[in-house]
Protein backbone atom coordinates (compact mmCIF):
# COMPACT_ATOMS: atom_id res chain seq x y z
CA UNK A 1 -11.08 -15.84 -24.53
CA UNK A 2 -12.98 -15.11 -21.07
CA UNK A 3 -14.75 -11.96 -22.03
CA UNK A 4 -18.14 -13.47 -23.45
CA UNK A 5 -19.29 -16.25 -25.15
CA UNK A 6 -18.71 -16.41 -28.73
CA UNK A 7 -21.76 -14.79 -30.56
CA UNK A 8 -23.55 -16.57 -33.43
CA UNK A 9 -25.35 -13.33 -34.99
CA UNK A 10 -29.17 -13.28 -35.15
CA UNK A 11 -31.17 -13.74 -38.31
CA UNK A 12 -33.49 -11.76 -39.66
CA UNK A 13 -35.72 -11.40 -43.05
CA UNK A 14 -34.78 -8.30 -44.82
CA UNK A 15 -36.53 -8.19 -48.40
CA UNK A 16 -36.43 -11.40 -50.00
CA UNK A 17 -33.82 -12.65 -47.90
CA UNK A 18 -32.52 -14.48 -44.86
CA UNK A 19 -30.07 -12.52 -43.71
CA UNK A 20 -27.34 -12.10 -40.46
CA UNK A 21 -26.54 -9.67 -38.57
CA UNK A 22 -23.98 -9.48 -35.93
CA UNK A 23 -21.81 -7.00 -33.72
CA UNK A 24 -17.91 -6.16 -34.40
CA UNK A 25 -16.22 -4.30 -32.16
CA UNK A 26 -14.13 -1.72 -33.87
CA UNK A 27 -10.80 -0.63 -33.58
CA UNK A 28 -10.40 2.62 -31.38
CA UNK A 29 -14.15 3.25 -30.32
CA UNK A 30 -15.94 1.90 -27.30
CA UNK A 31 -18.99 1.41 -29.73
CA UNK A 32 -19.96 -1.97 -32.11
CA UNK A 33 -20.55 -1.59 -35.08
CA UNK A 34 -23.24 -4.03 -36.47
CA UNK A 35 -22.78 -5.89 -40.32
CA UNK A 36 -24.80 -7.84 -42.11
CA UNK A 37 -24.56 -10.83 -44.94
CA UNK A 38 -27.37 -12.67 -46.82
CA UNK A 39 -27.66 -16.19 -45.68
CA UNK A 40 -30.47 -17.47 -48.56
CA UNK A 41 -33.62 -16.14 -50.30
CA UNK A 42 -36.86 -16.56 -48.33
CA UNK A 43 -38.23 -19.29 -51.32
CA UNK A 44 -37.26 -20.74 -54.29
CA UNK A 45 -34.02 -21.85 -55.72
CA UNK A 46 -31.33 -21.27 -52.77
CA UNK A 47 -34.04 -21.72 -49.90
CA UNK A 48 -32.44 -23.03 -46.79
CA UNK A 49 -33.98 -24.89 -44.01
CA UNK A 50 -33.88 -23.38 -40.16
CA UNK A 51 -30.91 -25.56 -39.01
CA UNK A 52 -29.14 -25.24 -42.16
CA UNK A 53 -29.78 -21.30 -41.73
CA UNK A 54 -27.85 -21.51 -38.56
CA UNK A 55 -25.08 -23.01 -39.21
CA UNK A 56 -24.28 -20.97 -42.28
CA UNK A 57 -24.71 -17.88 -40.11
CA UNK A 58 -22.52 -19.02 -37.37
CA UNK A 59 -19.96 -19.70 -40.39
CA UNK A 60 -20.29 -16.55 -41.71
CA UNK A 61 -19.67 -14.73 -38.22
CA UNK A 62 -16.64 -17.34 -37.67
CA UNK A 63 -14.82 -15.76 -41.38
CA UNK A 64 -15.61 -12.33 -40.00
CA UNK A 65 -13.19 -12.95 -37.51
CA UNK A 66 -15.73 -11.03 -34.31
CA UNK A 67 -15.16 -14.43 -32.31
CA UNK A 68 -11.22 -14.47 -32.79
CA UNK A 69 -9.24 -13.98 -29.08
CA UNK A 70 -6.37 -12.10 -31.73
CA UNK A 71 -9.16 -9.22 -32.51
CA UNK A 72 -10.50 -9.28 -28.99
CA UNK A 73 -6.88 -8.31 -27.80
CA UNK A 74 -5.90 -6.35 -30.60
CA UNK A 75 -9.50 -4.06 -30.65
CA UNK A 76 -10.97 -4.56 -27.41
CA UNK A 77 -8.23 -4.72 -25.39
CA UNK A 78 -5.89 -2.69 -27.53
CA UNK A 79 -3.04 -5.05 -25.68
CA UNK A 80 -3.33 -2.96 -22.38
CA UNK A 81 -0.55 -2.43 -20.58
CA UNK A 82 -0.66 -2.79 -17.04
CA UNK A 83 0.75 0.52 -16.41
CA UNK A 84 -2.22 1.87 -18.98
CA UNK A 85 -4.97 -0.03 -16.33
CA UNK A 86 -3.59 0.96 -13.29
CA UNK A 87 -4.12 4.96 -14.38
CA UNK A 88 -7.84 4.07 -15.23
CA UNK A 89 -8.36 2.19 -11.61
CA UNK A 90 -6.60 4.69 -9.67
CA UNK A 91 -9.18 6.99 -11.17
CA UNK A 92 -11.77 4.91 -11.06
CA UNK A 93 -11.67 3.86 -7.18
CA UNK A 94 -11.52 7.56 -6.19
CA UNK A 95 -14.57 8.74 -8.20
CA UNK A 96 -16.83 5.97 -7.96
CA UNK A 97 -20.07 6.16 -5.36
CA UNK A 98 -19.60 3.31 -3.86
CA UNK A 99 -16.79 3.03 -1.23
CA UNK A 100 -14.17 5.40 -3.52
CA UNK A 101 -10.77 5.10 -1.93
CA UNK A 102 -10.31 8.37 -0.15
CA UNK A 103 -6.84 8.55 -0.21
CA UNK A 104 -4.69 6.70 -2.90
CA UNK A 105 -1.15 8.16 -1.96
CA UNK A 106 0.00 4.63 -0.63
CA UNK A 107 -1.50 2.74 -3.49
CA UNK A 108 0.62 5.23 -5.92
CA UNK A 109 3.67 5.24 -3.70
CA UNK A 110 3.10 1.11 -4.36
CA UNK A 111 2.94 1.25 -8.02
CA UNK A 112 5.62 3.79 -8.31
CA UNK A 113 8.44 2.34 -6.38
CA UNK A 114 7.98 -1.59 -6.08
CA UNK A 115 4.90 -2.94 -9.27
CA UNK A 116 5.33 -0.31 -12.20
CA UNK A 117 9.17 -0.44 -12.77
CA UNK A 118 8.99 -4.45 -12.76
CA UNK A 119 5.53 -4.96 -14.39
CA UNK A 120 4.05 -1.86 -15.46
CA UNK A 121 4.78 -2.14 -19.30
CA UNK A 122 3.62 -6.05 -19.56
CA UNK A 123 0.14 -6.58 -21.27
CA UNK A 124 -2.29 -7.05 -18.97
CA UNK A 125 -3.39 -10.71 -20.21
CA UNK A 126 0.25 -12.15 -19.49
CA UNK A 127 0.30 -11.09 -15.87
CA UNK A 128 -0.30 -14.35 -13.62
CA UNK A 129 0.73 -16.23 -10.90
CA UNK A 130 4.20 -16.76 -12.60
CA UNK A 131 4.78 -13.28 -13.85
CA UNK A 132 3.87 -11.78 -10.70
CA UNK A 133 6.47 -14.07 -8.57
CA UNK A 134 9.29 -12.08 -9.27
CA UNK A 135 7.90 -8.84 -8.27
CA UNK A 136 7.48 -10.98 -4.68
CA UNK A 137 10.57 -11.69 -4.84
CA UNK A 138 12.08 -8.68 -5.28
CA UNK A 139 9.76 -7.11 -2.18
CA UNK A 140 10.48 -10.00 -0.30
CA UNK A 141 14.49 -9.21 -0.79
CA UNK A 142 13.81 -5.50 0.35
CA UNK A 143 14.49 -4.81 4.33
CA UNK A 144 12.15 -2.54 4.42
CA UNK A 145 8.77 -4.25 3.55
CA UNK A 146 7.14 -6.37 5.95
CA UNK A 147 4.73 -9.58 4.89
CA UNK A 148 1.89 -7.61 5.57
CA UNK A 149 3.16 -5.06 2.67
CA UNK A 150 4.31 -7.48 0.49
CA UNK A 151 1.12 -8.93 0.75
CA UNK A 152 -0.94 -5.89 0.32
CA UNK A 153 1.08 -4.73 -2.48
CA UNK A 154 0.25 -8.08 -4.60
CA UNK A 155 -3.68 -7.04 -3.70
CA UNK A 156 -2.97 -4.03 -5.78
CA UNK A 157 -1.80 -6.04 -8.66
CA UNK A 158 -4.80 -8.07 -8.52
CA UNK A 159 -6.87 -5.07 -8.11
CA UNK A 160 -5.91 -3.55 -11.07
CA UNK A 161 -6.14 -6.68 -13.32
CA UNK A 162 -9.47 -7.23 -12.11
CA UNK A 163 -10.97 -3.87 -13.03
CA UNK A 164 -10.60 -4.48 -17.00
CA UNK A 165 -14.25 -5.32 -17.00
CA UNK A 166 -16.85 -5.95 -19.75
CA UNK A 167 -19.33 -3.31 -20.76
CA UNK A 168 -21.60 -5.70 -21.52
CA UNK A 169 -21.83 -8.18 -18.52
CA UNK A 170 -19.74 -6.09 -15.98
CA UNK A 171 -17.22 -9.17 -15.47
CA UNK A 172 -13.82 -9.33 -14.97
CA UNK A 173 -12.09 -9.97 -18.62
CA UNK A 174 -8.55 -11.25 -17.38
CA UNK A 175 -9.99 -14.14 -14.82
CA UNK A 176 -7.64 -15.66 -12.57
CA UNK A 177 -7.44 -17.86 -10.16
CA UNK A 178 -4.50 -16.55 -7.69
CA UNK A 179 -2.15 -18.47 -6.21
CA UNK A 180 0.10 -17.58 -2.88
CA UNK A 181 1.68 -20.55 -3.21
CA UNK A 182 2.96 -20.26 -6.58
CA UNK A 183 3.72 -16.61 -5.91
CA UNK A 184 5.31 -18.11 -2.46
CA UNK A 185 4.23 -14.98 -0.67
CA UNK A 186 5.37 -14.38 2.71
CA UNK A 187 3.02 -15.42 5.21
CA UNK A 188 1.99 -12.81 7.74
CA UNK A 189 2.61 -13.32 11.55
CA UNK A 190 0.23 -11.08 13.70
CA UNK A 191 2.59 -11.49 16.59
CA UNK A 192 5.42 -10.55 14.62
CA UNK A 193 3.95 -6.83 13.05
CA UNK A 194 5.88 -3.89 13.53
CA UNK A 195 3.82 -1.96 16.28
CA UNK A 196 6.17 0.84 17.23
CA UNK A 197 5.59 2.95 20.59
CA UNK A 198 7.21 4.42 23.56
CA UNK A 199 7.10 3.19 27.16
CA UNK A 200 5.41 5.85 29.90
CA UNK A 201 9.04 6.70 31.13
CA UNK A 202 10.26 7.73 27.54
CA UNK A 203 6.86 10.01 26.82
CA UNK A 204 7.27 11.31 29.88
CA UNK A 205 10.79 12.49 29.43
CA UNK A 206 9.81 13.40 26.10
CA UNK A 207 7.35 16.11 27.35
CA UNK A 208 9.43 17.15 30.10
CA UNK A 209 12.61 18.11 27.81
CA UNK A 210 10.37 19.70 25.22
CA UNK A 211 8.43 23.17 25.10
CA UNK A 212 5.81 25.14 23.38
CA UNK A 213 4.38 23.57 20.28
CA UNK A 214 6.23 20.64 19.97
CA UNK A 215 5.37 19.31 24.35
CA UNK A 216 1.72 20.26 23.34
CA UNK A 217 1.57 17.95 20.78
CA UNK A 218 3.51 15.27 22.66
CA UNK A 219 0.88 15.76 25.39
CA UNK A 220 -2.03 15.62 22.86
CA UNK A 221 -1.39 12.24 21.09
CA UNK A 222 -0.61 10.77 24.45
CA UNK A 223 -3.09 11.56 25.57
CA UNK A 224 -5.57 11.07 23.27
CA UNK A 225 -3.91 8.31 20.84
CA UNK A 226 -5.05 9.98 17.81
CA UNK A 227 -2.92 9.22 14.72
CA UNK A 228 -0.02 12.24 13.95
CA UNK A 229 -1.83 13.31 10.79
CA UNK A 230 -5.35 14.20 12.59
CA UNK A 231 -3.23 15.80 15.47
CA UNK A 232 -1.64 17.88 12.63
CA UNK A 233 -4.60 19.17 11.00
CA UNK A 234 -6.31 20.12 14.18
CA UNK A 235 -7.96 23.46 14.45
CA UNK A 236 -9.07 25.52 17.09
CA UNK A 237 -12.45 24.83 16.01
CA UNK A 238 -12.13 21.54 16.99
CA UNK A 239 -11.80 21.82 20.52
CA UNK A 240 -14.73 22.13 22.09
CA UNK A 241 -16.83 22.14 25.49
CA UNK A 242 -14.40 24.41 26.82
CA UNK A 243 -11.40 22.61 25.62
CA UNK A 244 -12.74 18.94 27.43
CA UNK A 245 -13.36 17.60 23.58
CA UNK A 246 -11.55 16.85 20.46
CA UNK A 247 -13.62 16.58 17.17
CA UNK A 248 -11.73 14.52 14.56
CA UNK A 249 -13.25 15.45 11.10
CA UNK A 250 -9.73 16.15 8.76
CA UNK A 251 -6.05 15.02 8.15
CA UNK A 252 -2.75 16.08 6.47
CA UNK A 253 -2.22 14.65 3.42
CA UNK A 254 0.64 12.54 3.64
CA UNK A 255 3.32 13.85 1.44
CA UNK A 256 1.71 17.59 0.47
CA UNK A 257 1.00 20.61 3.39
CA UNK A 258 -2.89 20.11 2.78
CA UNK A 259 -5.14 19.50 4.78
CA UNK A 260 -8.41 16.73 3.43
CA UNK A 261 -12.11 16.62 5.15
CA UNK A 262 -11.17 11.89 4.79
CA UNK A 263 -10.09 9.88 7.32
CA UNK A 264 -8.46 6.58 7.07
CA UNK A 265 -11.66 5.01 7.63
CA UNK A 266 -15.40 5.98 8.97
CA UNK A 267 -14.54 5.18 12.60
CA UNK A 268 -11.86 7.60 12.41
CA UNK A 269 -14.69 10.87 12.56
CA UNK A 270 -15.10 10.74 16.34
CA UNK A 271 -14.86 13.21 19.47
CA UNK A 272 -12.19 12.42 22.07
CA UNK A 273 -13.07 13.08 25.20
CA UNK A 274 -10.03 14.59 27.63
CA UNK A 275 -8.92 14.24 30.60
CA UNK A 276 -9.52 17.67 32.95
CA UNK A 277 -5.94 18.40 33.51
CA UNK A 278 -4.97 17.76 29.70
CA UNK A 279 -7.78 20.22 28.70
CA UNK A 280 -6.69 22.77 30.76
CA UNK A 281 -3.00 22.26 29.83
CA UNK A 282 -4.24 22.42 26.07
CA UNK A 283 -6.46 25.72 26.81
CA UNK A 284 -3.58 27.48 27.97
CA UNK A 285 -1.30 26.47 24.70
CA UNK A 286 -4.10 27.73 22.31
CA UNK A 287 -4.77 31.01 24.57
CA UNK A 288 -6.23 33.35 21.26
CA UNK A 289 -4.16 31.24 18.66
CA UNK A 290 -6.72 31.56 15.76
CA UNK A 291 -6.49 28.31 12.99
CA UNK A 292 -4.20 25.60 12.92
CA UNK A 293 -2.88 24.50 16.60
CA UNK A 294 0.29 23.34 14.91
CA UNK A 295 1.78 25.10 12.04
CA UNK A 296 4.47 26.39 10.38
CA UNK A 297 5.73 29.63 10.07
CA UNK A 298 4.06 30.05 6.97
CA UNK A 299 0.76 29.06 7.75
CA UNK A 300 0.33 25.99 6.63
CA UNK A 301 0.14 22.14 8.59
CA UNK A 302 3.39 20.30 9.23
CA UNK A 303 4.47 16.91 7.77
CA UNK A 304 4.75 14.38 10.17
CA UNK A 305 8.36 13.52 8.52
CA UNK A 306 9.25 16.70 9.06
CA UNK A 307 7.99 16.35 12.73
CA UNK A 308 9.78 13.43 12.79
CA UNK A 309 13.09 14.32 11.53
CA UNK A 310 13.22 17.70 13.17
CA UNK A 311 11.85 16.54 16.79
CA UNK A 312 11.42 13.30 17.61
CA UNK A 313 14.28 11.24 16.28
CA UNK A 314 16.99 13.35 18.02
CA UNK A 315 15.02 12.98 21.34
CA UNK A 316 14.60 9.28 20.95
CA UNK A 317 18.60 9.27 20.39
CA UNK A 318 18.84 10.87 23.57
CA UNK A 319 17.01 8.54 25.32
């Protein structure tokens, strides 16, 4: 049992006795609740000396069963399921002060699809090294996850087992020491990460055989390499000195037509300067268009699937 040292009571005089008292955690409550036995009267018949006081108090703590790892993980931990844990991170990482997660969607997408289906319903203590292996094993398998994932997936595990802490000394309760080797985790080759893009001829072509929303936004993250969910969420309040600057401050959430003030990370809330003949070009797209530079006929920001399905990928085809 890793949660805290074994606890031997304190003792006390209460009346004419000698007497321990000592915390038990109690079933469903996040609260002790404190008992207390007699050890010995304070004189006479029965006295006990200091040592010998001790060691019938830690006795009497022992038969109460508060030190026992089986009432730790039946009370305490209530045999949490990984699946149970992962709910209370997720909503811990995105509330807390410091550093909060701003956007979880790929952590859930994670957990969803590849961890809670293989893992999810396992009790938090049992997951290891060995128990996580086949979870590798099973990304590793899939065509469609890189090293890098793989390996950023098995951080979420890890994650989530680590945030089962102790109210009382803020430590991890399931320690452990992970091993890649054991898990035989893919190891990740820089040179060898997916880092798709187009060469000058193909953008070019692109923005010559497109027209009206879809060239402007061609133009614009050529120009300015900003990622496809900032472009998206640009307004026309975010151009500015007479169309010369970009000010990144929002996205598009990733699967939902909403637009949120985070960015992927601090660096990402920056103005991007342009280059005179792409501001001009830009000024004469957004002319009076009030809102949203790209958007859908109802209002509201495109998907970058979408984008891609609808736009891109038959272009690329045509290539």
């Amino acid at each position: 049992m890793s949660r805290r040292s074994s606890q031997n009571g304190y003792i006390e005089k209460s009346g004419n006795w000698y007497v321990v008292r000592w915390r038990m955690d109690v079933e469903g409550q996040d609260e002790w609740r404190y008992l207390r036995e007699k050890i010995c009267p304070l004189s006479g018949p029965g006295k006990l000396s200091a040592s010998e006081r001790e060691r019938k108090a830690k006795v009497i703590v022992e038969r109460s069963g508060a030190n026992s790892e089986q009432h730790f993980n039946r009370v305490v931990l209530g045999e949490t399921t990984f699946r149970e844990q992962a709910r209370v991170y997720l909503q811990w990482a995105v509330t807390r002060d410091r550093e909060p997660i701003k956007d979880a969607a790929s952590i859930k997408a994670a957990l969803h699809k590849w961890i809670l289906p293989a893992i999810g319903d396992m009790p938090l203590g049992s997951l290891n090294n060995i128990t996580v292996k086949p979870v590798v094993d099973k990304m590793k398998k899939s065509k469609s996850l890189s090293a890098r994932t793989v390996n950023k997936y098995v951080e979420y595990i890890k994650q989530v087992v680590a945030s089962l802490k102790d109210g009382e000394t803020g430590e991890p309760i399931q320690k452990r020491t992970w091993d890649s080797s054991v898990m035989d985790l893919p190891m990740v080759n820089q040179k060898e990460q997916r880092r798709p893009s187009l060469k000058a001829k193909a953008v070019t072509q692109l923005v010559e055989e497109s027209e009206g929303e879809e060239q402007a936004l061609y133009v614009l993250l050529a120009a300015t390499g900003m990622r496809i969910s900032e472009a998206l969420a640009l307004e026309t309040k975010h151009v500015t000195d007479a169309g010369r600057t970009i000010e990144v401050r929002q996205q598009v959430e990733r699967d939902t037509p909403r637009i949120i003030t985070c960015l992927k990370t601090n660096a990402a809330y920056r103005d991007v300067d342009l280059h005179p003949d792409v501001a001009e070009f830009l000024q004469r797209y957004i002319g009076d268009k009030p809102g949203l530079l790209f958007a859908t006929r109802n209002g509201t920001p495109h998907l970058h699937n979408n984008i891609e399905d609808r736009w891109l990928t038959e272009r690329l085809r045509a290539i």
